[in-house]
PDB file of N, CA and C in Angstrom:
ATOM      1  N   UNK A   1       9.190  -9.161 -49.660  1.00  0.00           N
ATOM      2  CA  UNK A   1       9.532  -9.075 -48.245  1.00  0.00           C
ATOM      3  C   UNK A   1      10.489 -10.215 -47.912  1.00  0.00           C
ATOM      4  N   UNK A   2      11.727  -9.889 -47.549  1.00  0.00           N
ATOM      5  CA  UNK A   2      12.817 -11.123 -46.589  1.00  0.00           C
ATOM      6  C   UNK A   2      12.216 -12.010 -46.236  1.00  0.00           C
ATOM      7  N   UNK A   3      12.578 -13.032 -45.758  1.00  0.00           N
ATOM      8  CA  UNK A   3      12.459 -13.801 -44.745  1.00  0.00           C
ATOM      9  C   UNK A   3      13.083 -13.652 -43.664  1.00  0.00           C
ATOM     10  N   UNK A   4      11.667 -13.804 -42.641  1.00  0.00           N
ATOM     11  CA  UNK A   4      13.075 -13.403 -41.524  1.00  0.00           C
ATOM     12  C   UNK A   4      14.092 -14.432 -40.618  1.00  0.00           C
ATOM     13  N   UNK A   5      14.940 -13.693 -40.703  1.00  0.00           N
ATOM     14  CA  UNK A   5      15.979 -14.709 -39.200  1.00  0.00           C
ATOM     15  C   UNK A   5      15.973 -15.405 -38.626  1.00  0.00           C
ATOM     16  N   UNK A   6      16.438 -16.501 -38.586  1.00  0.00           N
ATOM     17  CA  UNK A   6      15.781 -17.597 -37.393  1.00  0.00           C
ATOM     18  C   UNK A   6      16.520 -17.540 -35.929  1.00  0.00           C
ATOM     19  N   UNK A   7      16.395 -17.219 -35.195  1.00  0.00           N
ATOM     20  CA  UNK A   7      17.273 -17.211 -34.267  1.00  0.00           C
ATOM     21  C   UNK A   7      18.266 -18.692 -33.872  1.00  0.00           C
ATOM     22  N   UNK A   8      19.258 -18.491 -33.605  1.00  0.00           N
ATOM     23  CA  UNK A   8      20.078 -20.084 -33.302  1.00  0.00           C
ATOM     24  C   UNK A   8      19.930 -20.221 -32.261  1.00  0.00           C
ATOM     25  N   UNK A   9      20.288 -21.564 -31.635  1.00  0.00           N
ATOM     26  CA  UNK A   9      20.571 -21.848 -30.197  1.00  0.00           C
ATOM     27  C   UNK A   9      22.120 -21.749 -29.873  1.00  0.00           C
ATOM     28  N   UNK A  10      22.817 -21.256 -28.574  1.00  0.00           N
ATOM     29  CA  UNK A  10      23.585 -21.050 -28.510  1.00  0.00           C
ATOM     30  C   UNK A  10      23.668 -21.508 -27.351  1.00  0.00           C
ATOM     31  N   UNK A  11      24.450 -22.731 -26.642  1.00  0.00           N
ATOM     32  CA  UNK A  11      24.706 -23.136 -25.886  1.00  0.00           C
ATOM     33  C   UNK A  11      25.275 -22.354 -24.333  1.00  0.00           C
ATOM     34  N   UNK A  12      26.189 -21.634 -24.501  1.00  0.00           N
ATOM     35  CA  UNK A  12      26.947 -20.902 -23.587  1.00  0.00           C
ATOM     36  C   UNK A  12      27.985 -19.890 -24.362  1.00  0.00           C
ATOM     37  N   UNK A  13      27.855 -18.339 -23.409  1.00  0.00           N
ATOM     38  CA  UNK A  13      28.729 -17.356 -23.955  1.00  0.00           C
ATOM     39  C   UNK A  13      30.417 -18.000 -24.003  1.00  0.00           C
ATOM     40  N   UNK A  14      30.952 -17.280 -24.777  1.00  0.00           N
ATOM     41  CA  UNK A  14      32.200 -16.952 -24.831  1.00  0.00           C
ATOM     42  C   UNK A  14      32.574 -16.473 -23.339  1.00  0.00           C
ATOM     43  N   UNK A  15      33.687 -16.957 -22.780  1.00  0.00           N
ATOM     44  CA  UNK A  15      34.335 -16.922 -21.397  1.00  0.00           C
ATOM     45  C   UNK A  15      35.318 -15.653 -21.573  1.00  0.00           C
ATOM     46  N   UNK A  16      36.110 -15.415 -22.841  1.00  0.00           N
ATOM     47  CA  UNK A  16      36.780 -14.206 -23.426  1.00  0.00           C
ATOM     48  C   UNK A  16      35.876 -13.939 -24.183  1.00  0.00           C
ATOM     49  N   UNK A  17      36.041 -12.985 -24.865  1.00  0.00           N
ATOM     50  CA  UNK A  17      35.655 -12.238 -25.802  1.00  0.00           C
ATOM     51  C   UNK A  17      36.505 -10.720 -26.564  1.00  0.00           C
ATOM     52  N   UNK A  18      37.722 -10.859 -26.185  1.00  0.00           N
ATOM     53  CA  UNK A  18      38.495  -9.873 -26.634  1.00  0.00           C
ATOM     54  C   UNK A  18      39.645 -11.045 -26.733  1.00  0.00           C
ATOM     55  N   UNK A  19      40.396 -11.054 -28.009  1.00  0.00           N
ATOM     56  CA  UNK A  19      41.575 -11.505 -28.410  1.00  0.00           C
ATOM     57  C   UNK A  19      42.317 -10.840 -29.422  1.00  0.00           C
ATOM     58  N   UNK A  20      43.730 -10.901 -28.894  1.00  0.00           N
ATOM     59  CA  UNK A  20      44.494  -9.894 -29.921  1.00  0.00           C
ATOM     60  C   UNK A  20      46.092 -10.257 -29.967  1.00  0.00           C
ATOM     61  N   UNK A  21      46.872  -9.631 -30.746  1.00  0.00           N
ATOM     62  CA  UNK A  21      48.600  -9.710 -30.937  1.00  0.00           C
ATOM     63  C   UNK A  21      49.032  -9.316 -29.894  1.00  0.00           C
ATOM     64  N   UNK A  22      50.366  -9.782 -29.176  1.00  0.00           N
ATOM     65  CA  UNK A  22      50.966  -9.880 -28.390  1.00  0.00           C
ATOM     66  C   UNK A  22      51.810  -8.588 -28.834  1.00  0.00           C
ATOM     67  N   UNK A  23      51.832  -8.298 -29.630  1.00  0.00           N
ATOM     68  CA  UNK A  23      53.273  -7.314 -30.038  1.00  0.00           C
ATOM     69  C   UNK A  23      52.547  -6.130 -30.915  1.00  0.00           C
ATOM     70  N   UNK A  24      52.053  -5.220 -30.348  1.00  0.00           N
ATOM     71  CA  UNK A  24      51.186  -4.666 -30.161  1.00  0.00           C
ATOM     72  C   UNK A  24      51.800  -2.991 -31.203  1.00  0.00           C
ATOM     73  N   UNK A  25      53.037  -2.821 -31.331  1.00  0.00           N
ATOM     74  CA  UNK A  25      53.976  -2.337 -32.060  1.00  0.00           C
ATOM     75  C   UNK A  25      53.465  -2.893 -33.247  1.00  0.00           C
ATOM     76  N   UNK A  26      53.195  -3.712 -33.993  1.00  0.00           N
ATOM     77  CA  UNK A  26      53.072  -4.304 -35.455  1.00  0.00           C
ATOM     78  C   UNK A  26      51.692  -4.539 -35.820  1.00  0.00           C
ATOM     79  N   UNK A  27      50.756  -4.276 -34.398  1.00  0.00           N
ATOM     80  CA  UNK A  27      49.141  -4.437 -34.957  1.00  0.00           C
ATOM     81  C   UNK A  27      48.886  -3.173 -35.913  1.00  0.00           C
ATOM     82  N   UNK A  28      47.721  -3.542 -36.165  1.00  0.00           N
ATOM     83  CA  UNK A  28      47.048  -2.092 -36.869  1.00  0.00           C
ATOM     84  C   UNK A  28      45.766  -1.669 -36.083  1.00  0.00           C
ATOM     85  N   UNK A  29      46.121  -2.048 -34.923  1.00  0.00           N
ATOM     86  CA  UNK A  29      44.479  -1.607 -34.287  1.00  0.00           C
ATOM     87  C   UNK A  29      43.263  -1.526 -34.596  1.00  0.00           C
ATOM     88  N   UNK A  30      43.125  -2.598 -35.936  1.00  0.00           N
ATOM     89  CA  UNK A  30      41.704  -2.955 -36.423  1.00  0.00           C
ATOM     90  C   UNK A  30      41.335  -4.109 -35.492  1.00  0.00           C
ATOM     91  N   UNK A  31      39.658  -4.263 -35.620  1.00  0.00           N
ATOM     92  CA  UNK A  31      39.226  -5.240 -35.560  1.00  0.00           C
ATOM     93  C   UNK A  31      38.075  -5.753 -35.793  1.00  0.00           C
ATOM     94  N   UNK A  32      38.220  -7.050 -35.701  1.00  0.00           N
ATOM     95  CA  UNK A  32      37.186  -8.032 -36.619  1.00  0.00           C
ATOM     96  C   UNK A  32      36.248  -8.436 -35.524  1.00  0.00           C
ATOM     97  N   UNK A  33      34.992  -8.196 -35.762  1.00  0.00           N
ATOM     98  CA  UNK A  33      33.872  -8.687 -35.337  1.00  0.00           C
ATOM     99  C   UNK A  33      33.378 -10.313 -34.922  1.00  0.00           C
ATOM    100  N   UNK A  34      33.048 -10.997 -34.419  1.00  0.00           N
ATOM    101  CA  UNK A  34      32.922 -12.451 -35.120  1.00  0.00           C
ATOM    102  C   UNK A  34      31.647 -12.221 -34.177  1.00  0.00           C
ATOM    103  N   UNK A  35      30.555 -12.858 -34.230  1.00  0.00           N
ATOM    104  CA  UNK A  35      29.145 -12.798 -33.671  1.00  0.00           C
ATOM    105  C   UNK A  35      29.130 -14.411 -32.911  1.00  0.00           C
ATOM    106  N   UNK A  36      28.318 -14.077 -31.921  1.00  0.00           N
ATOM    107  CA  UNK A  36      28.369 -15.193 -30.796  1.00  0.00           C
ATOM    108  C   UNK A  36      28.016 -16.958 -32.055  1.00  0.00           C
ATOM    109  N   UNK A  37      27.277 -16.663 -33.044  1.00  0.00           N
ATOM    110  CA  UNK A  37      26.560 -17.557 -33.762  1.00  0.00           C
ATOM    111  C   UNK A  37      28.106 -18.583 -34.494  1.00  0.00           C
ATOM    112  N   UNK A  38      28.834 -17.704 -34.740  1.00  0.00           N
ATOM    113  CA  UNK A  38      29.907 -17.832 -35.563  1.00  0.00           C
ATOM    114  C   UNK A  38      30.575 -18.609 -34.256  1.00  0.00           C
ATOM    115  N   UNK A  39      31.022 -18.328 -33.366  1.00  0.00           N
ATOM    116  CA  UNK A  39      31.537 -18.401 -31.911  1.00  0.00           C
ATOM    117  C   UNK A  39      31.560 -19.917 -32.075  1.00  0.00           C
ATOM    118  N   UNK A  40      29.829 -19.750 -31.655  1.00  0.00           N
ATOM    119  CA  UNK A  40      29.787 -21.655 -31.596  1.00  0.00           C
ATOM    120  C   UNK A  40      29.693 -22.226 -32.661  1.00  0.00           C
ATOM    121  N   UNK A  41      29.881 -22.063 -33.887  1.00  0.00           N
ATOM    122  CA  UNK A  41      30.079 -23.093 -34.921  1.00  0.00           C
ATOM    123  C   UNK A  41      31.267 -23.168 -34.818  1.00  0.00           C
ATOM    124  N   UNK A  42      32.434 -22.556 -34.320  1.00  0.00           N
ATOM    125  CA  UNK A  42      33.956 -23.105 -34.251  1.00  0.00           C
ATOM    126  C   UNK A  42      34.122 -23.942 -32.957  1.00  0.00           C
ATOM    127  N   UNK A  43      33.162 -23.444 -31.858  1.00  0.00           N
ATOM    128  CA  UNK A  43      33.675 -24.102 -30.746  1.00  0.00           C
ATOM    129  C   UNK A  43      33.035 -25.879 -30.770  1.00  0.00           C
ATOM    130  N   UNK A  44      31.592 -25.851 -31.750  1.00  0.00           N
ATOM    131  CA  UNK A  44      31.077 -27.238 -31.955  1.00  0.00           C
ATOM    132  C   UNK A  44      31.786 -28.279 -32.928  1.00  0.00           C
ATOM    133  N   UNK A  45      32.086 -27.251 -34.144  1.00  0.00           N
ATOM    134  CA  UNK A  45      32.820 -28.229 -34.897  1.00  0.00           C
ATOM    135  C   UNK A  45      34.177 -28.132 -35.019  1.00  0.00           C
ATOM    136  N   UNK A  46      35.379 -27.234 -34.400  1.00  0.00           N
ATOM    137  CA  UNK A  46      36.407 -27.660 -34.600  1.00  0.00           C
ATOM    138  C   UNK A  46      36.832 -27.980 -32.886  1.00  0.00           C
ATOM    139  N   UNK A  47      36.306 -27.764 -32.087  1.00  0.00           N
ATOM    140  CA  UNK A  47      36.366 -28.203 -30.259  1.00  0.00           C
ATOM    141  C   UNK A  47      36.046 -29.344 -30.329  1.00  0.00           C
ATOM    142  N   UNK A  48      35.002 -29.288 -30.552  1.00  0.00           N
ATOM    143  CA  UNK A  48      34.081 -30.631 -30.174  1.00  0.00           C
ATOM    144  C   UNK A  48      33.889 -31.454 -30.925  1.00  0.00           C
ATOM    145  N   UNK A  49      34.134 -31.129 -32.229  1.00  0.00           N
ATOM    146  CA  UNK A  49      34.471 -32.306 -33.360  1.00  0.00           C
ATOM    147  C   UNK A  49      33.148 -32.862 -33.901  1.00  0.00           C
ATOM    148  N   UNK A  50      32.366 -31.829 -33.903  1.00  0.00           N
ATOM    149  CA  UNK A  50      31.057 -32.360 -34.389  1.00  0.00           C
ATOM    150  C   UNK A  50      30.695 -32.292 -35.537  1.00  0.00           C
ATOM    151  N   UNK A  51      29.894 -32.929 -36.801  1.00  0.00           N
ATOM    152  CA  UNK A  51      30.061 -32.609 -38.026  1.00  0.00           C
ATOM    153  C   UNK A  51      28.945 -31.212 -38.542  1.00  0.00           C
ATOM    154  N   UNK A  52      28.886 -31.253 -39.935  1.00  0.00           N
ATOM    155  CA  UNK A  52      27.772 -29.900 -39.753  1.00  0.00           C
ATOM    156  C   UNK A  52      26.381 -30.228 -39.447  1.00  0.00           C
ATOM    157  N   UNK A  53      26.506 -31.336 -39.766  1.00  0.00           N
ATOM    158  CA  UNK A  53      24.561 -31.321 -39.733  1.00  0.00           C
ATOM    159  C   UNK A  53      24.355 -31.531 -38.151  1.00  0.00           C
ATOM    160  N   UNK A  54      24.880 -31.793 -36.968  1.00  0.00           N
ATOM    161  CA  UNK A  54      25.202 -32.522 -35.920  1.00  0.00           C
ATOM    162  C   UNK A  54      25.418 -31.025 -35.300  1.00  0.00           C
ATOM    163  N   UNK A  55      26.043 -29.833 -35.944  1.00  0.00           N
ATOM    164  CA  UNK A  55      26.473 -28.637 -35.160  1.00  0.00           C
ATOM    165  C   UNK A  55      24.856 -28.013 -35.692  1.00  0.00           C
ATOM    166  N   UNK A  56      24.313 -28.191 -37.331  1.00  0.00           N
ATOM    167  CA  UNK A  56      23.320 -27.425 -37.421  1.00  0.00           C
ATOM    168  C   UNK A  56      21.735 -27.935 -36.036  1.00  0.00           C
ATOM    169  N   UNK A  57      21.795 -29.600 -36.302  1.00  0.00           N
ATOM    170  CA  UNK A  57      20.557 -29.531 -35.258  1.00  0.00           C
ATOM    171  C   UNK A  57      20.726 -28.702 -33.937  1.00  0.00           C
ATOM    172  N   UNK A  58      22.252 -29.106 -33.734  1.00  0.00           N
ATOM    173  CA  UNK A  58      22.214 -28.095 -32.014  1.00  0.00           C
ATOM    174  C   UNK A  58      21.890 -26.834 -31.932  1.00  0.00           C
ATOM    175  N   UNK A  59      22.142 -26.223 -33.043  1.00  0.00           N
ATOM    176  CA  UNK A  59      21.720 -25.082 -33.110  1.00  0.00           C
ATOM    177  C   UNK A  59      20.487 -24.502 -33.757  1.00  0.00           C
ATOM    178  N   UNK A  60      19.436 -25.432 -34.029  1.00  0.00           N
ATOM    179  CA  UNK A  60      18.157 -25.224 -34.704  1.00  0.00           C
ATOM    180  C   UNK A  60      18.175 -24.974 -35.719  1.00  0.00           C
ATOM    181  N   UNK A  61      19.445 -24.833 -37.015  1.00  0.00           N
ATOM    182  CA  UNK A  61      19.158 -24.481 -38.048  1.00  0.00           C
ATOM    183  C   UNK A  61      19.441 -25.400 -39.156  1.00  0.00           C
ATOM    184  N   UNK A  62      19.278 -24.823 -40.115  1.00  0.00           N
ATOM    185  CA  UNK A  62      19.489 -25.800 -41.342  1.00  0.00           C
ATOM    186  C   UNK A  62      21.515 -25.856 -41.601  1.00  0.00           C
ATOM    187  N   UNK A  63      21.809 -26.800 -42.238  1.00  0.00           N
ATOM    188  CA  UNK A  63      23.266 -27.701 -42.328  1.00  0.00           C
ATOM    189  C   UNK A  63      23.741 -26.727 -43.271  1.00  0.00           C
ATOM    190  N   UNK A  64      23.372 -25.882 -44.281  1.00  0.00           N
ATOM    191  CA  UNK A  64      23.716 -25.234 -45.394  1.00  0.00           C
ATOM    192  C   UNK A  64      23.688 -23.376 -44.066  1.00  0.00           C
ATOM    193  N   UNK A  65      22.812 -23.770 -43.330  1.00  0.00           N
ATOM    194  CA  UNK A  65      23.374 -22.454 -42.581  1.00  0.00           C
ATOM    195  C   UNK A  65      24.593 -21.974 -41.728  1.00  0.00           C
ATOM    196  N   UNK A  66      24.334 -23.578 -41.099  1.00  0.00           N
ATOM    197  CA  UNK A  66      25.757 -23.516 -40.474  1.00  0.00           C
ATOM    198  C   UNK A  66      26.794 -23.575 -41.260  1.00  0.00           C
ATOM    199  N   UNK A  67      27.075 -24.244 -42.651  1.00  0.00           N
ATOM    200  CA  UNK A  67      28.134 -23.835 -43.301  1.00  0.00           C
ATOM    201  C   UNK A  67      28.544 -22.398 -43.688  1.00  0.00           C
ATOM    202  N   UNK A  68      27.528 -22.151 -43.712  1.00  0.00           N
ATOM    203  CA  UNK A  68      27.942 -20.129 -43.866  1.00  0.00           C
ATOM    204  C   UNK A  68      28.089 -19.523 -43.290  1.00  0.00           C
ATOM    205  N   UNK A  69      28.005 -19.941 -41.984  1.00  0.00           N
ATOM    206  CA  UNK A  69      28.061 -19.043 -40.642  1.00  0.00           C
ATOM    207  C   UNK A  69      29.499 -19.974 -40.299  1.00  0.00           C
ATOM    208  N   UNK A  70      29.356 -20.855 -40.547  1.00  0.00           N
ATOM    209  CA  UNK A  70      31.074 -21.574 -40.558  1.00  0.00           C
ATOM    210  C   UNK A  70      31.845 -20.921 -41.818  1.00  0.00           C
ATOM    211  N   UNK A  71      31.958 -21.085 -42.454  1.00  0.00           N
ATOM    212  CA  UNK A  71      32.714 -20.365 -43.277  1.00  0.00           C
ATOM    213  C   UNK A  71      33.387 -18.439 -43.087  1.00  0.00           C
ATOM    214  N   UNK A  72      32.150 -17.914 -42.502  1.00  0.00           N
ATOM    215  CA  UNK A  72      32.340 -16.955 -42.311  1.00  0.00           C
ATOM    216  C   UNK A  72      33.332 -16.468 -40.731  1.00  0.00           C
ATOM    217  N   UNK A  73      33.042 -17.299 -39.862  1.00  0.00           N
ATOM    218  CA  UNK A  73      34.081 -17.525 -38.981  1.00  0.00           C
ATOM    219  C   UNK A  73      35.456 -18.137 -39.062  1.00  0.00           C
ATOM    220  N   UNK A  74      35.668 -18.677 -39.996  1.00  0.00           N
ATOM    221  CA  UNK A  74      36.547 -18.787 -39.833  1.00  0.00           C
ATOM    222  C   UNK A  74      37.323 -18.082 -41.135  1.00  0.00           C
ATOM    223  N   UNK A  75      36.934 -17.288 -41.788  1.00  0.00           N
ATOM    224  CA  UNK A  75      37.278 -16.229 -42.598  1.00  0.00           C
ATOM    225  C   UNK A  75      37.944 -15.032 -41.469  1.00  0.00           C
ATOM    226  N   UNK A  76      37.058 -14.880 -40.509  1.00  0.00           N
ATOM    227  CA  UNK A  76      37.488 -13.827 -39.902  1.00  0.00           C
ATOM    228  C   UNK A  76      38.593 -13.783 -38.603  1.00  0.00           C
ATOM    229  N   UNK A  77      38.865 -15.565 -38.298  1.00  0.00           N
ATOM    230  CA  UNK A  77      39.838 -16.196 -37.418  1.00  0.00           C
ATOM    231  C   UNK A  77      41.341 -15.929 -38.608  1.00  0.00           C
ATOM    232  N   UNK A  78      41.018 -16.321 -39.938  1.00  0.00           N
ATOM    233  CA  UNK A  78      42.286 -16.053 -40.652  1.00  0.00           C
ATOM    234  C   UNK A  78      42.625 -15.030 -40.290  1.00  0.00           C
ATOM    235  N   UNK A  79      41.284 -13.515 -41.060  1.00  0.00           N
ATOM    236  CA  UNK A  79      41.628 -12.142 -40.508  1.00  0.00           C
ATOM    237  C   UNK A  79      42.803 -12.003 -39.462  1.00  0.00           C
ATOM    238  N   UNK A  80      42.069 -11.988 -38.620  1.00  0.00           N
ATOM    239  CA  UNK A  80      42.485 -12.023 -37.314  1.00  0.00           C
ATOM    240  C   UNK A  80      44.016 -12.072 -36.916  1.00  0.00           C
ATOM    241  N   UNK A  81      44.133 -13.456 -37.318  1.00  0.00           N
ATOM    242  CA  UNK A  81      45.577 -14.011 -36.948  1.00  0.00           C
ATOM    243  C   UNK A  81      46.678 -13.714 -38.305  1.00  0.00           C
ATOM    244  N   UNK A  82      46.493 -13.939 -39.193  1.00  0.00           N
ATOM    245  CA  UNK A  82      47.468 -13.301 -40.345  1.00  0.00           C
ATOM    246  C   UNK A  82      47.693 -11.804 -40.417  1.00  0.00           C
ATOM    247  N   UNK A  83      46.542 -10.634 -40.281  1.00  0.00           N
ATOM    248  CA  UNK A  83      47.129  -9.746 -40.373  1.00  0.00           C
ATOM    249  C   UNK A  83      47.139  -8.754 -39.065  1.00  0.00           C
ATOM    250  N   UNK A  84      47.258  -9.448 -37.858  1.00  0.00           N
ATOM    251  CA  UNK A  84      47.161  -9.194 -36.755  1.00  0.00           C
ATOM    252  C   UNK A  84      46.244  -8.015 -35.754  1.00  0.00           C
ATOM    253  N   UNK A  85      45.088  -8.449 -35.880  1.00  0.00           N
ATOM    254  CA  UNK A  85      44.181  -7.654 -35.921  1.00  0.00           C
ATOM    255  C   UNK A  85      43.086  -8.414 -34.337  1.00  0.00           C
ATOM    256  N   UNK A  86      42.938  -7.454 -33.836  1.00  0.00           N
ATOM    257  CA  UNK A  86      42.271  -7.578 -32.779  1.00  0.00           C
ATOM    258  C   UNK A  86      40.784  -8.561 -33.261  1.00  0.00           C
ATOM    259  N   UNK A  87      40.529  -9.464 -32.160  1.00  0.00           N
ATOM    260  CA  UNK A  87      39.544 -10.364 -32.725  1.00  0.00           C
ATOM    261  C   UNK A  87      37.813 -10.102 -31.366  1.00  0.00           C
ATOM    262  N   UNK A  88      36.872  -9.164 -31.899  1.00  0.00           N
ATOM    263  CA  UNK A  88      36.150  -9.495 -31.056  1.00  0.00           C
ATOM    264  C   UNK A  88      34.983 -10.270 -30.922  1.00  0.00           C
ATOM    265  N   UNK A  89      34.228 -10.980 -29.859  1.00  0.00           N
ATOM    266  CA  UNK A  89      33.144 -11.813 -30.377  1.00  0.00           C
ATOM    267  C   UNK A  89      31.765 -11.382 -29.342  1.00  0.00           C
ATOM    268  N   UNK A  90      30.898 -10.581 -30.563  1.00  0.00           N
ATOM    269  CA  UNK A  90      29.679  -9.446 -29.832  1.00  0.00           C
ATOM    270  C   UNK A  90      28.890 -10.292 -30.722  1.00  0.00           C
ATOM    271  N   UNK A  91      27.530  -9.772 -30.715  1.00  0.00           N
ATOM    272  CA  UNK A  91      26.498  -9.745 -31.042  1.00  0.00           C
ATOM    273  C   UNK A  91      25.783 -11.150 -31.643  1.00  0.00           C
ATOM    274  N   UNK A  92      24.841 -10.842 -32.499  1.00  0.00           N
ATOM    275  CA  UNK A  92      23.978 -12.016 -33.198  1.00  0.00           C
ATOM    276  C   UNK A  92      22.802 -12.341 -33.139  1.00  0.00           C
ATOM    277  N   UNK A  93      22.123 -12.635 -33.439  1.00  0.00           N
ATOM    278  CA  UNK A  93      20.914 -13.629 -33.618  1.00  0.00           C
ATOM    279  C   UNK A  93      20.493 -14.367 -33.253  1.00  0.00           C
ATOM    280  N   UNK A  94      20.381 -14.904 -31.764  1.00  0.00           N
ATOM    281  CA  UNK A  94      20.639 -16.115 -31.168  1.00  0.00           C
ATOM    282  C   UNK A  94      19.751 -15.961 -29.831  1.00  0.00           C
ATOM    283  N   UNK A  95      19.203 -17.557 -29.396  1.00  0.00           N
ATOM    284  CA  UNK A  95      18.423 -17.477 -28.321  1.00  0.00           C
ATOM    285  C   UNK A  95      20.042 -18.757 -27.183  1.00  0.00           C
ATOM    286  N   UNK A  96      20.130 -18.508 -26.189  1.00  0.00           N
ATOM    287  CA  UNK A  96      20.735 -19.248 -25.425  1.00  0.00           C
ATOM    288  C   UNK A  96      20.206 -20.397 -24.627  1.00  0.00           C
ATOM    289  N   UNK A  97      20.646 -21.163 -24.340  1.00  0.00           N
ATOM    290  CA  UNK A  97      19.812 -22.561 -23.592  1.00  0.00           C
ATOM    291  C   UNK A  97      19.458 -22.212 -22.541  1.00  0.00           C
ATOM    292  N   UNK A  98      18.354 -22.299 -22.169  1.00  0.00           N
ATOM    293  CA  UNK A  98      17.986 -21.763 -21.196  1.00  0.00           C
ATOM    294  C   UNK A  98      16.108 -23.094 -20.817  1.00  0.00           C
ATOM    295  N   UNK A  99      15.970 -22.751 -19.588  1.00  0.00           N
ATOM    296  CA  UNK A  99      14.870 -23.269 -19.449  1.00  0.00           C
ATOM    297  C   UNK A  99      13.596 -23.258 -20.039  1.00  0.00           C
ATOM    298  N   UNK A 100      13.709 -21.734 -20.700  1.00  0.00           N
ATOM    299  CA  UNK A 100      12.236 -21.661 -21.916  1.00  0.00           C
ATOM    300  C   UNK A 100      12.483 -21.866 -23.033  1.00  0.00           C
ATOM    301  N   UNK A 101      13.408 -22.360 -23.170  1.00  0.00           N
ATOM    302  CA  UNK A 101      13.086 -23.275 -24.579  1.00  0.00           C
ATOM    303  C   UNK A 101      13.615 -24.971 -24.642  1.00  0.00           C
ATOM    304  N   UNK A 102      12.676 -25.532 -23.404  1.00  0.00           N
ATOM    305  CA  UNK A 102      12.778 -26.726 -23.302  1.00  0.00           C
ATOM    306  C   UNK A 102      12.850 -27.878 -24.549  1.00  0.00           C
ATOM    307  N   UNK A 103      12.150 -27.229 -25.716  1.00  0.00           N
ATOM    308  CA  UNK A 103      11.676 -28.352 -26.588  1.00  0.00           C
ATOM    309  C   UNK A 103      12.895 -28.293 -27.487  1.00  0.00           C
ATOM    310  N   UNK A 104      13.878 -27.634 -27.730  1.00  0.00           N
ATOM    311  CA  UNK A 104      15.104 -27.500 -28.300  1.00  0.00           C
ATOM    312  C   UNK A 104      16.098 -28.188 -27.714  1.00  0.00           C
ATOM    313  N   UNK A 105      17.016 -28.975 -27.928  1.00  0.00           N
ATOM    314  CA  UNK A 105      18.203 -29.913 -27.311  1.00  0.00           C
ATOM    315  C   UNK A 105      19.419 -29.084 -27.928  1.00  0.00           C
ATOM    316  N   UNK A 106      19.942 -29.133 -26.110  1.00  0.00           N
ATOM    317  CA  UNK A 106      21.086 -28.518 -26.041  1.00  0.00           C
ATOM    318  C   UNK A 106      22.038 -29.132 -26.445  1.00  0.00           C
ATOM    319  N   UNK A 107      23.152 -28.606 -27.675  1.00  0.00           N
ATOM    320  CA  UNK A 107      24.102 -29.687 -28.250  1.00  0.00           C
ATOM    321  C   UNK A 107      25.088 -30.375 -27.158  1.00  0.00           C
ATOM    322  N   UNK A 108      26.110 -29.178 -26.519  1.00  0.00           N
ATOM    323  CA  UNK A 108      27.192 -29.454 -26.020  1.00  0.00           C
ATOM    324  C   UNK A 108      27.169 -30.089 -24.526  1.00  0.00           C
ATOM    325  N   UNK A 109      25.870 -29.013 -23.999  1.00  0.00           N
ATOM    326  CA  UNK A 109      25.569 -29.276 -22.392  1.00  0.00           C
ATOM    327  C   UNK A 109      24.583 -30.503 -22.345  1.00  0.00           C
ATOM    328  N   UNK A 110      23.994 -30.438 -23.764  1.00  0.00           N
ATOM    329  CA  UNK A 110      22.365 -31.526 -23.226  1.00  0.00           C
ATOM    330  C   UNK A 110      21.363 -31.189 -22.661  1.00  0.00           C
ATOM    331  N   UNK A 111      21.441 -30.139 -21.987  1.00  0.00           N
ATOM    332  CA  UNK A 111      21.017 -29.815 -21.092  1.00  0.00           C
ATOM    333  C   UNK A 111      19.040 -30.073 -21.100  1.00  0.00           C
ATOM    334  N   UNK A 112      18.768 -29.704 -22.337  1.00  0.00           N
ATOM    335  CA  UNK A 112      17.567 -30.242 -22.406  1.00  0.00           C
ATOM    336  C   UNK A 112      17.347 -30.781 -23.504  1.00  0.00           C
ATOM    337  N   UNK A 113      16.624 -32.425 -23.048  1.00  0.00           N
ATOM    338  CA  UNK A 113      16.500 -33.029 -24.688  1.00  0.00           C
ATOM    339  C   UNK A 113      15.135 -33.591 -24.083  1.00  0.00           C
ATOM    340  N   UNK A 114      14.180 -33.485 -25.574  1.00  0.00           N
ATOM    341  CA  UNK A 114      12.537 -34.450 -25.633  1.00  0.00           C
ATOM    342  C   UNK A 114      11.866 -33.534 -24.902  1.00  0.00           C
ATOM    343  N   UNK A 115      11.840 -32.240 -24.343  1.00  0.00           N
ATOM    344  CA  UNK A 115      11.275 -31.422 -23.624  1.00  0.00           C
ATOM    345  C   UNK A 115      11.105 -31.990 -22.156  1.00  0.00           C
ATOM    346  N   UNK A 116      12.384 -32.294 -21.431  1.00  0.00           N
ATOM    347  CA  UNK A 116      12.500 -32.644 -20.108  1.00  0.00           C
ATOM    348  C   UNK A 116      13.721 -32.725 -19.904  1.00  0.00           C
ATOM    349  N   UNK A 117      13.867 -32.070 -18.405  1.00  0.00           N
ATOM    350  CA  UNK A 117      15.637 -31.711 -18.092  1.00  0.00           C
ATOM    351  C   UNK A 117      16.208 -32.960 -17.347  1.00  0.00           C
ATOM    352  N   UNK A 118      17.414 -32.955 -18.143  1.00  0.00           N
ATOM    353  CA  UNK A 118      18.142 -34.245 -18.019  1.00  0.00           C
ATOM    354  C   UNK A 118      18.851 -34.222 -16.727  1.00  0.00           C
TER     355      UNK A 118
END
């Protein structure tokens, strides 16, 4: 039997979520998936400049996870932009910061750290 999934923490949605070629004549009207999880490992560590183990606590998981879920995003940002392909960012595995899950610290916002709102 698997193990199952851990859900991540995910700070805040994506504000877009549809990105694509300007010249719309030369796309191929594919597109690439990227999952909210993937989302914020680009927006923590190449935005915010955070390292992995520093992006993995914010997000509750282990440092070897976030590298694969990093890696895999930005596999699909190459996608994306080299062979001009519509980029969307749906789904995932993920719990969001929110007030019920106080005992988790929010990376980017803070929003809750030590199980009390800052």
């Amino acid at each position: 039997m698997p193990r199952p999934v851990k859900r991540r923490m995910v700070c805040n949605l994506p504000d877009f979520d549809h990105y694509g070629p300007v010249n719309k004549e030369n796309s191929l009207n594919e597109t690439v998936i990227m999952s909210i999880e993937e989302f914020e490992t680009i927006r923590l560590i190449d935005l915010d400049g955070l390292d992995q183990e520093q992006c993995a606590q914010s997000m509750g998981v282990a440092r070897s996870t976030v590298q694969r879920i990093y890696n895999d995003a930005r596999k699909k940002l190459a996608d994306s932009i080299i062979n001009g392909k519509t980029l969307k960012i749906e789904g995932g595995n993920y719990l969001l910061c929110s007030g019920e899950h106080r005992h988790q610290r929010c990376g980017k916002c803070r929003r809750f750290q030590h199980g009390r709102n800052r």
